[in-house]
N, C-alpha and C. Protein backbone atom coordinates (compact mmCIF):
# COMPACT_ATOMS: atom_id res chain seq x y z
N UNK A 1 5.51 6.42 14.94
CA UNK A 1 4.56 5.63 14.17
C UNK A 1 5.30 4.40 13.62
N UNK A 2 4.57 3.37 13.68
CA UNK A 2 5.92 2.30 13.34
C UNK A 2 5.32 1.69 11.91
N UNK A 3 6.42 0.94 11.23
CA UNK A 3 5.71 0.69 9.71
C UNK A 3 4.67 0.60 9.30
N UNK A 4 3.52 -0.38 10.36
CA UNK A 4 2.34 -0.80 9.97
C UNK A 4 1.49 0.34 10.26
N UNK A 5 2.04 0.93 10.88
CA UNK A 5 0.92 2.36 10.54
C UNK A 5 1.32 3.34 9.51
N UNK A 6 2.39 3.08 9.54
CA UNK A 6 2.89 4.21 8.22
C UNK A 6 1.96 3.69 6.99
N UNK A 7 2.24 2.33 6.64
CA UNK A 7 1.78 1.75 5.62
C UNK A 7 0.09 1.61 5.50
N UNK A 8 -0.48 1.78 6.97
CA UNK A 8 -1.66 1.37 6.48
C UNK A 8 -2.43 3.44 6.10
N UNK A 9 -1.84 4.28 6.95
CA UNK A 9 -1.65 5.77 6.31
C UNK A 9 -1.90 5.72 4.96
N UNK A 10 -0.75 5.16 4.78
CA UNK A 10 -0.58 5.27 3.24
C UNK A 10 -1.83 5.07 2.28
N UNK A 11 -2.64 3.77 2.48
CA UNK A 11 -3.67 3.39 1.97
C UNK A 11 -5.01 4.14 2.15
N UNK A 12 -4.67 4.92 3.58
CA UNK A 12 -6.36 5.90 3.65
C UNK A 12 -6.15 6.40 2.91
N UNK A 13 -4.53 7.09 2.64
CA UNK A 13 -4.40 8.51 1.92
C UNK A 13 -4.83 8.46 0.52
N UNK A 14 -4.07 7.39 0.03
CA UNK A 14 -4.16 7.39 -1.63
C UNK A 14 -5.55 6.85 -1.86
N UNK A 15 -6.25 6.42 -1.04
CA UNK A 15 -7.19 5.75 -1.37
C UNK A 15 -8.80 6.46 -1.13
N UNK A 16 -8.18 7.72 -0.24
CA UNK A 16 -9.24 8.51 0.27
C UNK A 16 -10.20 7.75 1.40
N UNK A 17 -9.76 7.19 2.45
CA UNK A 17 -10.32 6.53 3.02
C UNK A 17 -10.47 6.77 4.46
N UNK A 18 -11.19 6.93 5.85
CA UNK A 18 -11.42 7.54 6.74
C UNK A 18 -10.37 6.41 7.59
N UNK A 19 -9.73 7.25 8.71
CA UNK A 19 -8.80 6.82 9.45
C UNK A 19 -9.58 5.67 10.30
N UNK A 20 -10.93 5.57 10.27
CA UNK A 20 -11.30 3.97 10.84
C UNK A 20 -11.71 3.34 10.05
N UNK A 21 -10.87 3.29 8.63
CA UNK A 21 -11.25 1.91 7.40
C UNK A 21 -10.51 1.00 8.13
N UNK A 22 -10.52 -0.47 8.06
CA UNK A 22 -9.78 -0.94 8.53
C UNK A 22 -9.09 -1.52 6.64
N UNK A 23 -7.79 -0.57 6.89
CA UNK A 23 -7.27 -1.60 5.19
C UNK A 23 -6.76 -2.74 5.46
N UNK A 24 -6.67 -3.28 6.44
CA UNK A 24 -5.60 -4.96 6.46
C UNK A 24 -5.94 -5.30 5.93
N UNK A 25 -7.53 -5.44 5.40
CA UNK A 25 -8.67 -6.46 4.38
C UNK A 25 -8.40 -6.12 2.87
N UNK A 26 -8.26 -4.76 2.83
CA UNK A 26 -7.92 -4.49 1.25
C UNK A 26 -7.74 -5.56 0.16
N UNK A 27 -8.39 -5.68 -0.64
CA UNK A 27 -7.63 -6.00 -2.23
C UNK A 27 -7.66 -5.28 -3.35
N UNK A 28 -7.51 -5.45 -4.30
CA UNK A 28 -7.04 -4.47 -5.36
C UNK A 28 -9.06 -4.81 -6.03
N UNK A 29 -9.16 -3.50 -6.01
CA UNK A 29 -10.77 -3.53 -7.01
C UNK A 29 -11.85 -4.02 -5.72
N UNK A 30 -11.13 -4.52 -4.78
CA UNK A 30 -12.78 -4.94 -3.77
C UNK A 30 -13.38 -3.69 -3.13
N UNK A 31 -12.71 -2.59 -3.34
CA UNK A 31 -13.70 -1.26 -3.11
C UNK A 31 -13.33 0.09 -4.49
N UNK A 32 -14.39 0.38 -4.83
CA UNK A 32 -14.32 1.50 -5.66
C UNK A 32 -13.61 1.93 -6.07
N UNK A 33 -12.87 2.74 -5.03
CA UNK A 33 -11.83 3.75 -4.83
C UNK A 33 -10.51 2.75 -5.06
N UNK A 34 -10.20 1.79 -5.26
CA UNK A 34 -9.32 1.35 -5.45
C UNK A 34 -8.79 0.49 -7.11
N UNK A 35 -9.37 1.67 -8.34
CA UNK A 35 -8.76 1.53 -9.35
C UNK A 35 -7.94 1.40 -10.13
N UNK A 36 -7.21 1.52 -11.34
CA UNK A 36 -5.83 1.13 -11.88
C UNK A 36 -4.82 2.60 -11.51
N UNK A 37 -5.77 3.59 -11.57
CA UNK A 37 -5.20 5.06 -11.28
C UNK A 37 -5.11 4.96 -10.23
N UNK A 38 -6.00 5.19 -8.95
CA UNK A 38 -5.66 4.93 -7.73
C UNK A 38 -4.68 3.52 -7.14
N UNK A 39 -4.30 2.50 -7.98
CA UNK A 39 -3.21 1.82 -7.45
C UNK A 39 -2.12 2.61 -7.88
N UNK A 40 -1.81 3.41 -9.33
CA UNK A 40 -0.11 4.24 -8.97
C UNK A 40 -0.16 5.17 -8.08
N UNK A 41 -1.56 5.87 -8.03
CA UNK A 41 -0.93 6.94 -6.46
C UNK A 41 -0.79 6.30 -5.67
N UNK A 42 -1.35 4.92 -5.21
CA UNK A 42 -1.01 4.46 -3.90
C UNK A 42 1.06 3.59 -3.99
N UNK A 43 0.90 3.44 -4.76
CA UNK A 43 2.58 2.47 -5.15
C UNK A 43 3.14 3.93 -4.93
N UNK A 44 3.05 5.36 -5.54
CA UNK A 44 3.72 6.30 -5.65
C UNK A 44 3.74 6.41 -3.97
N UNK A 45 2.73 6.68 -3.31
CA UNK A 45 2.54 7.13 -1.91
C UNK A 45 3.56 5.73 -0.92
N UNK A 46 3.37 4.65 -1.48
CA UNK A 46 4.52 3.64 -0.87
C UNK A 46 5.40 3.57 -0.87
N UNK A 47 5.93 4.35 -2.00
CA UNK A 47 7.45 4.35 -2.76
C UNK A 47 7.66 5.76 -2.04
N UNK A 48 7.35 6.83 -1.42
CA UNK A 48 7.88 7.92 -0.93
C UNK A 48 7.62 7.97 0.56
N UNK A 49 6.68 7.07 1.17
CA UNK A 49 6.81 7.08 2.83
C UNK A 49 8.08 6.18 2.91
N UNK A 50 7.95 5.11 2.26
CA UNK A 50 9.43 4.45 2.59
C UNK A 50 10.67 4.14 1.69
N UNK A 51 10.34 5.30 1.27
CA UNK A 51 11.69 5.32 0.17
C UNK A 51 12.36 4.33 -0.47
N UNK A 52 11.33 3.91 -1.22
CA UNK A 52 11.91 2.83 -2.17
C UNK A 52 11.24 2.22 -3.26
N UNK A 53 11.86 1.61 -4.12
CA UNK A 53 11.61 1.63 -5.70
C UNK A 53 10.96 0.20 -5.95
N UNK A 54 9.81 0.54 -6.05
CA UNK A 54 9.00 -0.90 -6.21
C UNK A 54 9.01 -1.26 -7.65
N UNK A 55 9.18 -2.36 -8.15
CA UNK A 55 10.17 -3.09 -9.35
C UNK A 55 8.28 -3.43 -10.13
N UNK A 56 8.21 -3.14 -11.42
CA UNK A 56 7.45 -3.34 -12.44
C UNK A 56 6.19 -4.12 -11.79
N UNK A 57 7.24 -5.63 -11.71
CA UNK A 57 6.35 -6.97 -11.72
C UNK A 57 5.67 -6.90 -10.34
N UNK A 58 6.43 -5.88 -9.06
CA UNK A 58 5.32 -6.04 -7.79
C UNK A 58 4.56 -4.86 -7.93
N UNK A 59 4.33 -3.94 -8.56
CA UNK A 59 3.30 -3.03 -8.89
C UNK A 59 2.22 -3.98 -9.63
N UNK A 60 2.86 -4.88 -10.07
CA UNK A 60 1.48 -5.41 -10.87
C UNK A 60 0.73 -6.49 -9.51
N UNK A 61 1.79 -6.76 -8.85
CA UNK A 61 1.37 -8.26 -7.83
C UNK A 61 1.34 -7.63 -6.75
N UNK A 62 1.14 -6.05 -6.40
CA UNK A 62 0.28 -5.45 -5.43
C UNK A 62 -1.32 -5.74 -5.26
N UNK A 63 -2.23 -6.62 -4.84
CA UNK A 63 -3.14 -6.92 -5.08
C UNK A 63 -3.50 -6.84 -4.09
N UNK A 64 -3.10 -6.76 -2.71
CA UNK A 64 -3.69 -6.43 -1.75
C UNK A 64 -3.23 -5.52 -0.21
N UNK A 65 -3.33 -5.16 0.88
CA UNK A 65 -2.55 -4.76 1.85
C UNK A 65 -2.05 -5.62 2.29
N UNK A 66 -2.02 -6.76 2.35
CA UNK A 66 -1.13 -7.95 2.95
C UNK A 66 -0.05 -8.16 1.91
N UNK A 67 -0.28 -8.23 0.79
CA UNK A 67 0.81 -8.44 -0.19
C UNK A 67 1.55 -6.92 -0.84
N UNK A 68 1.01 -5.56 -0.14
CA UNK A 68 2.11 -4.81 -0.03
C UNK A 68 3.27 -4.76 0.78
N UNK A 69 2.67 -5.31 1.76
CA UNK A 69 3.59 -5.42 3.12
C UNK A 69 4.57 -6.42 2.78
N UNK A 70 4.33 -7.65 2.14
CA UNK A 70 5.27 -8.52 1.70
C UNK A 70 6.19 -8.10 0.66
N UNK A 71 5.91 -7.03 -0.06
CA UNK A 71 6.33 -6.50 -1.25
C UNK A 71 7.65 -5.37 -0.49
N UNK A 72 7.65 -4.64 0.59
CA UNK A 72 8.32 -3.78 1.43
C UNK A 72 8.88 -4.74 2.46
N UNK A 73 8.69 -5.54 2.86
CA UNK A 73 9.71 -6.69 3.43
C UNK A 73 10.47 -7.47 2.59
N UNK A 74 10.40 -7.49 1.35
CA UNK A 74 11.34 -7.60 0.23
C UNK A 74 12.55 -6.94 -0.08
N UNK A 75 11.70 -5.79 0.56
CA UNK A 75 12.24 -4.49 -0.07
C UNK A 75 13.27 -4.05 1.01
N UNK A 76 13.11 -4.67 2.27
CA UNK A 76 13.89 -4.28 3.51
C UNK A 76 13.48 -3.48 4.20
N UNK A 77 11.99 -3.29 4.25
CA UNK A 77 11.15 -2.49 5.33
C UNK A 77 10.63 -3.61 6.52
N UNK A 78 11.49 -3.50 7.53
CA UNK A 78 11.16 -4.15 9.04
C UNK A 78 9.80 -3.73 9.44
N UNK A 79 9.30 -4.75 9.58
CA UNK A 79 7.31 -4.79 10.81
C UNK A 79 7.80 -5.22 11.63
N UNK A 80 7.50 -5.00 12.72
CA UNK A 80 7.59 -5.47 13.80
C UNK A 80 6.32 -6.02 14.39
């Protein structure tokens, strides 16, 4: 499975979402299920598929699936 599927996993999971959501579109609050509670399980669920410690200020500037991905290429998670 290569990052971008790991990562977009990640977002059905925490987010409760059927394996044909498409999350690339995601933003933070543009669907329901994607509240202040449901953004730490999802940062928690990001921070343990790819093992690593997402810093205060990008938990807050997680706002969307495009800008998690930028947030883990920060972080030294390769997309290919």
């Amino acid at each position: 499975m290569s990052n971008l599927d790991r990562l977009r996993a990640a977002f059905r999971q925490s987010l409760d979402l059927t394996a044909e959501y498409d999350v690339d579109v995601l933003e933070y609050r543009g669907i329901d299920k994607w509240d202040s509670l449901a953004h730490m399980s999802l940062v928690a669920e990001i921070e343990d598929v790819f093992d690593v410690m997402i810093d205060t200020e990008d938990v807050i500037d997680m706002s969307s699936f495009t800008k998690a991905r930028e947030i883990l290429e920060k972080n030294g998670v390769v997309f290919g």
